[in-house]
C-alpha atoms as a PDB file:
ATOM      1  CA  UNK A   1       0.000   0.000   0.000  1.00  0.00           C
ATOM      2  CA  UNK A   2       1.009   3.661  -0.882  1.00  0.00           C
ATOM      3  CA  UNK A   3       0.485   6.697   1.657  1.00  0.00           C
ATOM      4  CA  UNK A   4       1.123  10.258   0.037  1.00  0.00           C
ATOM      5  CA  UNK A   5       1.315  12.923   2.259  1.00  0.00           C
ATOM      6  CA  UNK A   6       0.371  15.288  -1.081  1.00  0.00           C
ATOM      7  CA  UNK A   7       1.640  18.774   1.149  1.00  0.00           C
ATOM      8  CA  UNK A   8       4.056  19.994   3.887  1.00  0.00           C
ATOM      9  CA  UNK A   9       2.399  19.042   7.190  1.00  0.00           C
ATOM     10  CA  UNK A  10       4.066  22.085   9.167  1.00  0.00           C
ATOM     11  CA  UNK A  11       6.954  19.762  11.007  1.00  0.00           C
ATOM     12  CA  UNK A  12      10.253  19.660   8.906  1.00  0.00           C
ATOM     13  CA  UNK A  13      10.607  16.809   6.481  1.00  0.00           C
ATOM     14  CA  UNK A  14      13.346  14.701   8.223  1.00  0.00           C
ATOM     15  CA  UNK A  15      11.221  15.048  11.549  1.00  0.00           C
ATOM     16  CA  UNK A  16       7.977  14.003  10.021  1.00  0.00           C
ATOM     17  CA  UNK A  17       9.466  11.147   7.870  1.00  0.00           C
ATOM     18  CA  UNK A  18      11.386   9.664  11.031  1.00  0.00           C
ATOM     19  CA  UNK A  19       8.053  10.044  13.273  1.00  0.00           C
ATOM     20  CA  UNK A  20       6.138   8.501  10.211  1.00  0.00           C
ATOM     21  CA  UNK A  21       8.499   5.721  10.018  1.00  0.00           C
ATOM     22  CA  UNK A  22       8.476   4.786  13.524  1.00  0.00           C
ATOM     23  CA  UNK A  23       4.437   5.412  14.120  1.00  0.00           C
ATOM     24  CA  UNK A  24       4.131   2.685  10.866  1.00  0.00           C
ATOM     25  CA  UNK A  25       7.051   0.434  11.312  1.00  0.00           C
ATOM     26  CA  UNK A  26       7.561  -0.410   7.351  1.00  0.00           C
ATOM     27  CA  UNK A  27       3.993  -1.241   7.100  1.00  0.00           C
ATOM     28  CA  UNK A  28       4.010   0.994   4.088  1.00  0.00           C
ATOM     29  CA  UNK A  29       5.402   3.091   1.171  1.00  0.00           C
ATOM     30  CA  UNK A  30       5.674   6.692   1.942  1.00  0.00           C
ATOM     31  CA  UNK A  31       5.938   9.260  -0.732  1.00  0.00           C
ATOM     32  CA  UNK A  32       5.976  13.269   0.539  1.00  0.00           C
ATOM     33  CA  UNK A  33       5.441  15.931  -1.519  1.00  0.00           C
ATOM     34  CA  UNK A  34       7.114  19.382   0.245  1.00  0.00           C
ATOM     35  CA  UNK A  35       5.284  22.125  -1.676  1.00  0.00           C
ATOM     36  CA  UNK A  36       1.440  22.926  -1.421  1.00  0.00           C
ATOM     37  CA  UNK A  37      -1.007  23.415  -5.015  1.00  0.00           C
ATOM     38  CA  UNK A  38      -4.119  23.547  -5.576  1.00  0.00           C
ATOM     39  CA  UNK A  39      -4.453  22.720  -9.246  1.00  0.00           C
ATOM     40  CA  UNK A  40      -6.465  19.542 -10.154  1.00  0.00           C
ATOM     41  CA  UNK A  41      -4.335  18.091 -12.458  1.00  0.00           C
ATOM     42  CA  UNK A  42      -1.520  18.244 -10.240  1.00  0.00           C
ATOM     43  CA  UNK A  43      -3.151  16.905  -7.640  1.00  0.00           C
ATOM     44  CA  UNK A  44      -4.284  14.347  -9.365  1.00  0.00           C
ATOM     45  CA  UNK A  45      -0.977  13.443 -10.654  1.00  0.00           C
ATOM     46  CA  UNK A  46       0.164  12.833  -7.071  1.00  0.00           C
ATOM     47  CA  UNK A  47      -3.000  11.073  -5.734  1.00  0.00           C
ATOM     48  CA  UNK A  48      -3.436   8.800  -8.519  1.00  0.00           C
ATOM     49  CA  UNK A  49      -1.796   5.904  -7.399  1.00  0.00           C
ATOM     50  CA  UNK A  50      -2.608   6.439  -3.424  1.00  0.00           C
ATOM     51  CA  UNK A  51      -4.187   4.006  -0.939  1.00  0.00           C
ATOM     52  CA  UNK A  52      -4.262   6.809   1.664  1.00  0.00           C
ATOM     53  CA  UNK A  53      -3.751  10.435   1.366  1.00  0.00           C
ATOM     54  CA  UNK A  54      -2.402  12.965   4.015  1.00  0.00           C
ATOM     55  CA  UNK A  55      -2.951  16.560   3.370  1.00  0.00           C
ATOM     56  CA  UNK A  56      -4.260  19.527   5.926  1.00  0.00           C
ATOM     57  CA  UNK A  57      -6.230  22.709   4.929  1.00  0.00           C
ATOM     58  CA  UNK A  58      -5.755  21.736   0.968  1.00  0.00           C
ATOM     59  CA  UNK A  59      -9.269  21.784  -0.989  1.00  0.00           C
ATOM     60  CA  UNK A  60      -9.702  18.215  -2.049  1.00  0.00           C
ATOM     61  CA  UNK A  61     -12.446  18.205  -4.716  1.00  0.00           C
ATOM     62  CA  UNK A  62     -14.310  15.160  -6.650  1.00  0.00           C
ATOM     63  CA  UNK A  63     -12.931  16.323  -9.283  1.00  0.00           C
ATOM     64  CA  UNK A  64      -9.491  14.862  -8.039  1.00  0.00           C
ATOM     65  CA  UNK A  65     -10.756  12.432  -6.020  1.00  0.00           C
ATOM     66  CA  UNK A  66     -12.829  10.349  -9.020  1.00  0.00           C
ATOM     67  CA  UNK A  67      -9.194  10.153 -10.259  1.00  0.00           C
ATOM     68  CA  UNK A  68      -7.943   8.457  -7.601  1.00  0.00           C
ATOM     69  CA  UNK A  69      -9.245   4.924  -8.117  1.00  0.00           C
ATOM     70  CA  UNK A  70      -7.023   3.364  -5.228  1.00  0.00           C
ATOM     71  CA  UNK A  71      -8.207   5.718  -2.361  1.00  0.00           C
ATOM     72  CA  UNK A  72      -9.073   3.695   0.391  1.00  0.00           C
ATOM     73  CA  UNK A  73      -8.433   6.183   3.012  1.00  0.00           C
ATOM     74  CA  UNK A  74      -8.049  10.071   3.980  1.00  0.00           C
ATOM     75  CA  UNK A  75      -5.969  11.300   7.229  1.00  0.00           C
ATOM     76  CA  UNK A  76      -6.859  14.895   6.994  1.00  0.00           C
ATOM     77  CA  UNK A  77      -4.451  17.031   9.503  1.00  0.00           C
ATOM     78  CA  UNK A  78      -7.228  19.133  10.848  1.00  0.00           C
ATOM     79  CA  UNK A  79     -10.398  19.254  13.408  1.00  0.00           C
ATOM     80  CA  UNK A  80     -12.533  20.435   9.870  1.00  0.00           C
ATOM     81  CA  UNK A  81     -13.202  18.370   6.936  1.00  0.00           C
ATOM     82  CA  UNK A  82     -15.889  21.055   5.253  1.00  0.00           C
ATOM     83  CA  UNK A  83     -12.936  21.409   2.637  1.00  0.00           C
ATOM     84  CA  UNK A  84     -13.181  17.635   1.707  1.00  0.00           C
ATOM     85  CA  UNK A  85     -15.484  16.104  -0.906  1.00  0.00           C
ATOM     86  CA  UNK A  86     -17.364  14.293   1.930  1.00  0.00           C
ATOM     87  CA  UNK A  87     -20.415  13.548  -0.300  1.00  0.00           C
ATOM     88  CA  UNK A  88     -17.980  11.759  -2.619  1.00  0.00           C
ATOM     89  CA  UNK A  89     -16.386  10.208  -0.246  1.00  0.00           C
ATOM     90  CA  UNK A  90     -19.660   8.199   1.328  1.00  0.00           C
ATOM     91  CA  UNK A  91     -20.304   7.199  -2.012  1.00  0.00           C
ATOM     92  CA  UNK A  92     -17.080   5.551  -2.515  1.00  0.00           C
ATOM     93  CA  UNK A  93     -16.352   3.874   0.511  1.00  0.00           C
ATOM     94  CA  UNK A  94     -13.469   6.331   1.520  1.00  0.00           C
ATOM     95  CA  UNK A  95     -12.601   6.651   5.051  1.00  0.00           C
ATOM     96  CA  UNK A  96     -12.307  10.387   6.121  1.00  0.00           C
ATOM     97  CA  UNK A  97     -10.251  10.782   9.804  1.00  0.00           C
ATOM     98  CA  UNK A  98      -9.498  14.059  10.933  1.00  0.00           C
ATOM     99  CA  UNK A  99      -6.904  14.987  13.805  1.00  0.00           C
ATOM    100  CA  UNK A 100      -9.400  16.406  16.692  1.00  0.00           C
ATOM    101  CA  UNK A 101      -8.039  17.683  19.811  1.00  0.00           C
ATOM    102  CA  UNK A 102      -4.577  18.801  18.729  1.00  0.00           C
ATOM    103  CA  UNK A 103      -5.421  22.684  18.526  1.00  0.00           C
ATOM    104  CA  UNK A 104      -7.199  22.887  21.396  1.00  0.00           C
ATOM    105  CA  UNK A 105      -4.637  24.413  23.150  1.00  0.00           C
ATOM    106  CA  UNK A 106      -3.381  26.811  20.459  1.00  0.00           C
ATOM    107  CA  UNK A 107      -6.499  28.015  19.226  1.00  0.00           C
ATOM    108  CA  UNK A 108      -8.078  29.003  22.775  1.00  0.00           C
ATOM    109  CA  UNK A 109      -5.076  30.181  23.880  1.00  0.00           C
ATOM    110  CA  UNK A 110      -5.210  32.691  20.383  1.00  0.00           C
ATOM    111  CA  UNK A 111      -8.744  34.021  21.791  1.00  0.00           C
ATOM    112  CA  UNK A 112      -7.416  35.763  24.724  1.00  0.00           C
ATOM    113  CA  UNK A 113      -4.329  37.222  22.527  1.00  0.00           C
ATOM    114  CA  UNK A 114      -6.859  38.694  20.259  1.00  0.00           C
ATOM    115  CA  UNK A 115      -9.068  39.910  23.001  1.00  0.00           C
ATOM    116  CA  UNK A 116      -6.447  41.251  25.072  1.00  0.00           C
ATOM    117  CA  UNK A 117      -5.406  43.168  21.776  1.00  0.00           C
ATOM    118  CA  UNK A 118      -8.520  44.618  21.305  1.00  0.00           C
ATOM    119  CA  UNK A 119      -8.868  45.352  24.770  1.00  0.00           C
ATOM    120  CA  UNK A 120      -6.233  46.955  25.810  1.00  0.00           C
ATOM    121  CA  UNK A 121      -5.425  48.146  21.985  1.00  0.00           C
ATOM    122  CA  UNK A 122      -1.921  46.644  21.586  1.00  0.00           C
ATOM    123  CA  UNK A 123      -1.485  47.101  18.208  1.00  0.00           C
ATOM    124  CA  UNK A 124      -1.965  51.158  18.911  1.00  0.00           C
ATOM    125  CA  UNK A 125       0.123  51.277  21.528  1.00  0.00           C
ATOM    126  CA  UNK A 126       3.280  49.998  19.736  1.00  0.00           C
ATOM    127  CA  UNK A 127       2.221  52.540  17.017  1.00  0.00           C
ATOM    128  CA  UNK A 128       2.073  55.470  19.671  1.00  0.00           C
ATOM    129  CA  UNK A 129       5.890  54.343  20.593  1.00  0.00           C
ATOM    130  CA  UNK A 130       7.352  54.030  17.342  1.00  0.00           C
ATOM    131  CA  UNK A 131       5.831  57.207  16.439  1.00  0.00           C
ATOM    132  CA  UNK A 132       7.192  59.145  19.270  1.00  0.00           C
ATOM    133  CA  UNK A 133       3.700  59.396  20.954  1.00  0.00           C
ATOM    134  CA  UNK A 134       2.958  58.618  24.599  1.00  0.00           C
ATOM    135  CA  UNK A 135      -0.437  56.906  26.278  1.00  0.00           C
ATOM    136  CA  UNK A 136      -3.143  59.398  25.285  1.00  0.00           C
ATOM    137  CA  UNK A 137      -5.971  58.240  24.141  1.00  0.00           C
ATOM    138  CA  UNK A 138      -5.126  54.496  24.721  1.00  0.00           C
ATOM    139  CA  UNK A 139      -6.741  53.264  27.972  1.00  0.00           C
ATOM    140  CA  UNK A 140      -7.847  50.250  28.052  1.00  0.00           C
ATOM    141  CA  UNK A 141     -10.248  47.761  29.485  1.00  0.00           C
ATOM    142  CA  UNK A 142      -9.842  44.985  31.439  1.00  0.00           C
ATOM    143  CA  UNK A 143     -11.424  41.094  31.383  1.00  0.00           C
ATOM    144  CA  UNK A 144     -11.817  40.374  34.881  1.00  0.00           C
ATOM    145  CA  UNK A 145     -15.605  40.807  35.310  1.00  0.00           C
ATOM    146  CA  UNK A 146     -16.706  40.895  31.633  1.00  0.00           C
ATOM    147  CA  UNK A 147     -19.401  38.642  30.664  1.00  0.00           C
ATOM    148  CA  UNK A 148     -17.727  36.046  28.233  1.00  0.00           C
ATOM    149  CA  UNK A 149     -19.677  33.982  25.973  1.00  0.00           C
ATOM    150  CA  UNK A 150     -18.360  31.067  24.279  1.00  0.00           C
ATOM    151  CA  UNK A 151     -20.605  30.247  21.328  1.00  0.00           C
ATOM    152  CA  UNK A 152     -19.707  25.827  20.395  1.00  0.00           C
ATOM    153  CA  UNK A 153     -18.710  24.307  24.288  1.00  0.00           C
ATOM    154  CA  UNK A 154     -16.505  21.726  22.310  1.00  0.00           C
ATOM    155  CA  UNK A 155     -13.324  20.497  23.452  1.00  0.00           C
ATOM    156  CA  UNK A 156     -11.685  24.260  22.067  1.00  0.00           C
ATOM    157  CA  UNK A 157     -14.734  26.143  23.457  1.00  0.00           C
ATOM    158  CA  UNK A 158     -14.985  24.209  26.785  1.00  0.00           C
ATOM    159  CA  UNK A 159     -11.065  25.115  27.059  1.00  0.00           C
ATOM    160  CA  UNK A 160     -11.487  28.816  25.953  1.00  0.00           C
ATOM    161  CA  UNK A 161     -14.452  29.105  28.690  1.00  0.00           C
ATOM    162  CA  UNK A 162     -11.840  27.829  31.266  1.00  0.00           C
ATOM    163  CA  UNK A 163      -9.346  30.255  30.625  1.00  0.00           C
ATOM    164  CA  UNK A 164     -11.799  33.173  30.693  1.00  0.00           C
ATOM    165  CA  UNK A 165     -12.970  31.584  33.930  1.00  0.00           C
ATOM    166  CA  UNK A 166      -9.198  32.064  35.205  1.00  0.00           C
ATOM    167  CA  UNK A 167      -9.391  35.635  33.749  1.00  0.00           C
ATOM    168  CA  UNK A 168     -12.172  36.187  35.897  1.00  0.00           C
ATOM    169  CA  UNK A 169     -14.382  36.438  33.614  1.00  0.00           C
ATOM    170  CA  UNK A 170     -18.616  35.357  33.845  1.00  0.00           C
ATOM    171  CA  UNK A 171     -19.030  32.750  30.999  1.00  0.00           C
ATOM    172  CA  UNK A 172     -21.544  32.215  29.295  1.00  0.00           C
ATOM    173  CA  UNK A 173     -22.567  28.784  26.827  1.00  0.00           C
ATOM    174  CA  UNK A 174     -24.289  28.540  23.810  1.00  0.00           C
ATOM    175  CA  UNK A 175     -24.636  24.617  22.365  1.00  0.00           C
ATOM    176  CA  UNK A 176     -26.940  22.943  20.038  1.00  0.00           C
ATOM    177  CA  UNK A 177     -26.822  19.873  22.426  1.00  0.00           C
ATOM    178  CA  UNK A 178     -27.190  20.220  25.771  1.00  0.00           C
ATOM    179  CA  UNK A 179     -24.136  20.421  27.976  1.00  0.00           C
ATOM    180  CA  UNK A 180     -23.799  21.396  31.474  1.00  0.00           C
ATOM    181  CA  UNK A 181     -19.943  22.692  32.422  1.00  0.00           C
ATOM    182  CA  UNK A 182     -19.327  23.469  35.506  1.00  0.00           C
ATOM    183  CA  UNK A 183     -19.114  27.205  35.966  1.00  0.00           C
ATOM    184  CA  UNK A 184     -20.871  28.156  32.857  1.00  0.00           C
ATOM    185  CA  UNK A 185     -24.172  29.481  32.509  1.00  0.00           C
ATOM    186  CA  UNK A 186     -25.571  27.700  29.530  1.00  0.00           C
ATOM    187  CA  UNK A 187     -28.123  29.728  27.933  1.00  0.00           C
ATOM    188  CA  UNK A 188     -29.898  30.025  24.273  1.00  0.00           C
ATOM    189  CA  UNK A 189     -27.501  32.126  21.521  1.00  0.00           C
ATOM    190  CA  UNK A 190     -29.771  35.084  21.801  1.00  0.00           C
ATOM    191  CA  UNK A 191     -29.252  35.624  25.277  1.00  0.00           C
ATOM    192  CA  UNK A 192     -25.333  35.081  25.344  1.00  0.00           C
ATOM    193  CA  UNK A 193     -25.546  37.610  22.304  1.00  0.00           C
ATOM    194  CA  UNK A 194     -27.484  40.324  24.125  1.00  0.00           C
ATOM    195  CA  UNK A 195     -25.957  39.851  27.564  1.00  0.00           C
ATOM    196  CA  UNK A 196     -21.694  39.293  26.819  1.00  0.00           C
ATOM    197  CA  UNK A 197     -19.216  41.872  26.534  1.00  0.00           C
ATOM    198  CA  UNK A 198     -16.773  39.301  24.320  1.00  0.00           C
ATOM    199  CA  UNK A 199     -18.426  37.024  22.350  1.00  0.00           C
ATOM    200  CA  UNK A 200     -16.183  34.188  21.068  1.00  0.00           C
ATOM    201  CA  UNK A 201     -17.048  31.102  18.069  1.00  0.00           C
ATOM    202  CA  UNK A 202     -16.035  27.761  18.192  1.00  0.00           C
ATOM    203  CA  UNK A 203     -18.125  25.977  16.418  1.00  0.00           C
ATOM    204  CA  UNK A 204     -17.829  23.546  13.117  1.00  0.00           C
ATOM    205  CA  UNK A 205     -18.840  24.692   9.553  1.00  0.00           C
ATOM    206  CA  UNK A 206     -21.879  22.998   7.981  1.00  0.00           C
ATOM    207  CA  UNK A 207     -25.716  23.696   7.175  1.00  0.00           C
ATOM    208  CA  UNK A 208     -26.719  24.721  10.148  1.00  0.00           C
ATOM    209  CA  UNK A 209     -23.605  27.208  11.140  1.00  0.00           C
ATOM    210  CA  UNK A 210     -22.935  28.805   7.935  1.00  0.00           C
ATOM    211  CA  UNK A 211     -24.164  32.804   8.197  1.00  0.00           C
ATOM    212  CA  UNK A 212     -25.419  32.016  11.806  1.00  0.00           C
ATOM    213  CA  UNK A 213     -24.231  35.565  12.535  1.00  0.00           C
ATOM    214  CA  UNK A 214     -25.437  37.742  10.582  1.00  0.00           C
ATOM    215  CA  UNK A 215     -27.158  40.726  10.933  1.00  0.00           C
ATOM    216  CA  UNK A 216     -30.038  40.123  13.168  1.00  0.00           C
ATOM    217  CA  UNK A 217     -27.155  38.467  15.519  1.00  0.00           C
ATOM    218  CA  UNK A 218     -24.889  41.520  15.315  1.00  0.00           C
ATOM    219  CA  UNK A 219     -28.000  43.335  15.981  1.00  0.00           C
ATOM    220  CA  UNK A 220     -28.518  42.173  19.506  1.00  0.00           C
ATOM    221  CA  UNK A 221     -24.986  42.611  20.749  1.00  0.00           C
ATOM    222  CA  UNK A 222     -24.093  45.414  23.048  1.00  0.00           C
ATOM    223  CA  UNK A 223     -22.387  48.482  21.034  1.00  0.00           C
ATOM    224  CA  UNK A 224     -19.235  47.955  22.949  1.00  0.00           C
ATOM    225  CA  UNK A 225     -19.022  44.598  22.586  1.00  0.00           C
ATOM    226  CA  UNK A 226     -16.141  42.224  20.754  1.00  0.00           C
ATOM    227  CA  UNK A 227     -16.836  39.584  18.296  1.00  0.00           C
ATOM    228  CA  UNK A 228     -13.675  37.459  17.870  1.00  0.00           C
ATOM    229  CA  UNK A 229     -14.067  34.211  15.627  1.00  0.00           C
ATOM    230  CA  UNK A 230     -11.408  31.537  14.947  1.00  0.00           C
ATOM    231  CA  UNK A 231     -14.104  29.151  13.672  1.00  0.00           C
ATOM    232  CA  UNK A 232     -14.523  29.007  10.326  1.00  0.00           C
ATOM    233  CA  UNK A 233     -14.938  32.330   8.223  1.00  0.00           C
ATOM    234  CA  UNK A 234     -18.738  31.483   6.758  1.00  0.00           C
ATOM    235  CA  UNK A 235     -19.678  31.529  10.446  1.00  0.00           C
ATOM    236  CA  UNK A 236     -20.005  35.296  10.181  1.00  0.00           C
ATOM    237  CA  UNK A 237     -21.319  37.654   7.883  1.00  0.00           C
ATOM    238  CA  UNK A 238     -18.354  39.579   6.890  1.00  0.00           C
ATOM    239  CA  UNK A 239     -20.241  42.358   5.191  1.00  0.00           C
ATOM    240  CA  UNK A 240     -22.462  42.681   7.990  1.00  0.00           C
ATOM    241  CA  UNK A 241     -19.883  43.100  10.655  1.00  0.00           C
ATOM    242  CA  UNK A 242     -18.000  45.308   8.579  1.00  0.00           C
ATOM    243  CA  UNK A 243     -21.204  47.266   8.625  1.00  0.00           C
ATOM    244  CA  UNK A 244     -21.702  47.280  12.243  1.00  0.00           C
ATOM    245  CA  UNK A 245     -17.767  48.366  12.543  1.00  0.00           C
ATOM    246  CA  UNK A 246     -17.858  51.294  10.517  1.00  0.00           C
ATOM    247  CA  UNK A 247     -21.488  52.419  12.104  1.00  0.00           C
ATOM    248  CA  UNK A 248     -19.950  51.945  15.512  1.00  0.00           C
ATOM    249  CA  UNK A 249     -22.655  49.255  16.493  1.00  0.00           C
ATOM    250  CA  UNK A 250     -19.926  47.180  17.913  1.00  0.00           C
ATOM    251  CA  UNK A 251     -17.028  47.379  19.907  1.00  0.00           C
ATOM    252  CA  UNK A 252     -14.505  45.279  17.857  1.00  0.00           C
ATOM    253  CA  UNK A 253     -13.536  42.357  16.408  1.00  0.00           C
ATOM    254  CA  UNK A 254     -10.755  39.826  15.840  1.00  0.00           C
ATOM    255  CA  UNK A 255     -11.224  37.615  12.614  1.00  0.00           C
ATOM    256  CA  UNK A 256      -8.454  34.604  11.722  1.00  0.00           C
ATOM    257  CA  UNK A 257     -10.473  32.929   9.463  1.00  0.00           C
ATOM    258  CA  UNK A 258     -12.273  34.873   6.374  1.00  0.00           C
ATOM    259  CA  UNK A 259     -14.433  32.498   3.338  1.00  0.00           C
ATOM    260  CA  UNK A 260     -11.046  31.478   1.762  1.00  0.00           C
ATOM    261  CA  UNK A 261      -7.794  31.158   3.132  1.00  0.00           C
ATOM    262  CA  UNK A 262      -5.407  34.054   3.386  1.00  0.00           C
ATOM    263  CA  UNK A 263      -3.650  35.519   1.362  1.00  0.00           C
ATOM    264  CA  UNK A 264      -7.011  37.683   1.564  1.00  0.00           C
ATOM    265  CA  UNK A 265      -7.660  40.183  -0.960  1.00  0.00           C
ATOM    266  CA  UNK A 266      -7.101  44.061  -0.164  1.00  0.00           C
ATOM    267  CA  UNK A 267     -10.879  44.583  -1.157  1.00  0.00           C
ATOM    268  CA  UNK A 268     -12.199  42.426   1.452  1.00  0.00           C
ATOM    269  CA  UNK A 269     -14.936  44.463   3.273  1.00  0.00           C
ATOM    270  CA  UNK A 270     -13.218  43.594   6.935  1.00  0.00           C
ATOM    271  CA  UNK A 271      -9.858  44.864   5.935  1.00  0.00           C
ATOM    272  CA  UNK A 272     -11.010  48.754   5.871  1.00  0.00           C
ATOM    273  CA  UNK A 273     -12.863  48.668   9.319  1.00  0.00           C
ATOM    274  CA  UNK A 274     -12.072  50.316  12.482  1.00  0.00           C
ATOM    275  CA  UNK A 275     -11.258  48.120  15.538  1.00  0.00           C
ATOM    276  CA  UNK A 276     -10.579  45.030  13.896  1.00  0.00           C
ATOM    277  CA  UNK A 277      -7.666  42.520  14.145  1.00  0.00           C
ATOM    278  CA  UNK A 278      -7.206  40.201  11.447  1.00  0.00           C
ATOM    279  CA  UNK A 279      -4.562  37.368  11.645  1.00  0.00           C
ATOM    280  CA  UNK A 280      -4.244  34.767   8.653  1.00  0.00           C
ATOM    281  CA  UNK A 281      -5.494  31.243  10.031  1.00  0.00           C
ATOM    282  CA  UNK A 282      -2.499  31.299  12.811  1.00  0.00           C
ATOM    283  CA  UNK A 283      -4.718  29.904  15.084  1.00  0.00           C
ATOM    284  CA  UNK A 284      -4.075  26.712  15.349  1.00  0.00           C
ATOM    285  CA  UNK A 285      -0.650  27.345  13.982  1.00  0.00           C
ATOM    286  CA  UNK A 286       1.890  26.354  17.044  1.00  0.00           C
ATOM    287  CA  UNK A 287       4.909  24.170  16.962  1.00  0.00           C
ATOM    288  CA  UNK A 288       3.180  22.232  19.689  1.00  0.00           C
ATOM    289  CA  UNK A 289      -0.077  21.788  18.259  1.00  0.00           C
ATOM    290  CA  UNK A 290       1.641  20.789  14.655  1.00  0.00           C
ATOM    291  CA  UNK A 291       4.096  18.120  16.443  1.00  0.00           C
ATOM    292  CA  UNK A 292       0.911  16.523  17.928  1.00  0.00           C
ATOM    293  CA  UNK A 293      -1.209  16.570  14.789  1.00  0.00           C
ATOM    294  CA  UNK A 294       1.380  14.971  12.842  1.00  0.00           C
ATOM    295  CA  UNK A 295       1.300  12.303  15.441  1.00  0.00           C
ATOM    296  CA  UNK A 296      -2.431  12.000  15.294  1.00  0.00           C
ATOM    297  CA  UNK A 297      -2.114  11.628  11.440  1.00  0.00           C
ATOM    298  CA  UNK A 298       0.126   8.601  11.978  1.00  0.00           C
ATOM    299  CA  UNK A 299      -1.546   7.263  14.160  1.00  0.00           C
ATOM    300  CA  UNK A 300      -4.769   7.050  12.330  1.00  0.00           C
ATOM    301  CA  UNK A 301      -3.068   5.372   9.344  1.00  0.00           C
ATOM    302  CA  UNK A 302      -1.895   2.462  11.816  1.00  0.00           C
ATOM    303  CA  UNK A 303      -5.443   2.388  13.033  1.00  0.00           C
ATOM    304  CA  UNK A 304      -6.652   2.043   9.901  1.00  0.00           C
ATOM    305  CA  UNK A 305      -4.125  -0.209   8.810  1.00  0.00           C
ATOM    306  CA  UNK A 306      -5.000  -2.598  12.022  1.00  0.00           C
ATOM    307  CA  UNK A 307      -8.858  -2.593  10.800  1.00  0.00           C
ATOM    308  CA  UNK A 308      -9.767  -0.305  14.137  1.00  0.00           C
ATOM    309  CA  UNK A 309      -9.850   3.287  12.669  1.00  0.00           C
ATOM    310  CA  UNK A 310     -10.306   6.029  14.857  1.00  0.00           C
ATOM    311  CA  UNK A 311     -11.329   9.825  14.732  1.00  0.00           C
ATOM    312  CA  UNK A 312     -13.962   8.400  11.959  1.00  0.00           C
ATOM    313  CA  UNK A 313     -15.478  11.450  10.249  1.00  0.00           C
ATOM    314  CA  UNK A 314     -18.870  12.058   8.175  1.00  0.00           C
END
């Protein structure tokens, strides 16, 4: 059998290889590919004769995937699979695993730098010194007391409403399931909108996320409140908040994650509003949280390859 990890995985080649190697014992060729496209026939090209692919972020269409007649398997080397053919993939009998759990750290830790940029207006205040400037005009705020709702309590929100506990924070919940965390008041999303001061998302991509807020949403929330999402970009309405920046209905916001992946055009509606900080899908981006999905991608092959997969997808 053939695995092709078809793009750089974020841990250097010789590192990756070796923990590949010693995660599969021989069980398997490994080819590697070290640069990223995005072309189909490329792609194609390099997927054709796979039994398992390995890839990350990297659009993976039908249109590649019906030219891959060997596929058996897919160890995708992130939580999301909404850029995956998944419809495709049920219909051909293609496992899909994805590497949960290995940004949780990163990407709640990433909240609280955004907030804490917003709040006490970080990015100003290193402007002010290299401009010769002093403190005017840049006080700031502080989270200890702020109402904090966490919008998804999965394993990144449930760890991003723990650290805003420890900021002393009051945390609010929002979940389509019920949940019941300790220390968070779990409440409906129109009430966490209306009531928090920060206002963070964490939750997956699909039909029932995709616009959830939008302008109504943005509507309810307090005119000095921040909006930070390192979801998934479709989550929000970008015009809309862009809208509700420049009218001063909100506060702020902090956006890593737009409808495509950065590099993000200059015309982008978000990129011309006050009080926002963007930051180009760095979220889950840590050497930590990179080392650990490359071992969860690994491991997932030898799962598969034992006939017990885990972190089954779709």
């Amino acid at each position: 059998m053939k695995l092709v990890i078809i793009e750089p995985l974020g841990v250097e080649k010789e590192e990756l290889l070796k923990l590949a190697e010693e995660t599969l014992g021989g069980r398997i060729e490994i080819v590697y590919y070290d640069t990223r496209v995005t072309d189909t026939d490329t792609l194609a090209a390099r997927a054709e004769d796979a039994d398992i692919l390995a890839f990350s972020n990297l659009p993976f269409k039908k249109e590649v995937l019906e030219r891959c007649p060997k596929l058996k398997m897919i160890s995708v080397a992130f939580t999301g699979v909404d850029h995956v053919a998944m419809d495709y993939c049920r219909e051909r009998g293609i496992l899909v695993c994805n590497c949960a759990g290995y940004s949780n750290t990163a990407v709640s830790e990433l909240v609280f730098g955004l907030a804490l940029s917003l709040y006490r207006r970080i990015i100003s205040c290193n402007e002010a010194v290299r401009q010769e400037r002093d403190k005017t005009g840049l006080v700031g705020l502080e989270l200890e007391g702020k109402r904090f709702g966490v919008v998804g309590m999965g394993a990144i929100g449930s760890r991003t409403a723990m650290l805003a506990k420890a900021f002393g924070c009051e945390v609010y919940g929002y979940n389509r399931s019920p949940k019941h965390p300790e220390g968070v008041k779990m409440t409906d999303l129109d009430t966490l909108l209306s009531e928090c001061d920060i206002v963070s998302l964490h939750v997956p991509l699909n039909d029932g996320t995709r616009g959830m807020i939008g302008p109504r949403e943005l509507a309810l929330m307090k005119p000095d409140a921040l909006l930070i999402n390192t979801a998934r970009g479709p989550v929000v309405d970008s015009r809309a908040l862009a809208e509700a920046l420049k009218e001063g209905r909100l506060g702020g916001a902090a956006v890593d994650v737009f409808e495509s992946e950065p590099p993000i055009p200059a015309e982008h509606p978000l990129l011309h509003c006050p009080n926002l900080v963007a930051t180009p899908h760095v979220a889950f981006a840590t050497k930590e949280a990179l080392y650990k999905r490359a071992v969860i991608v690994f491991e997932n092959i030898l799962r598969f390859l034992e006939g017990s997969p885990q972190n089954v997808v779709g």
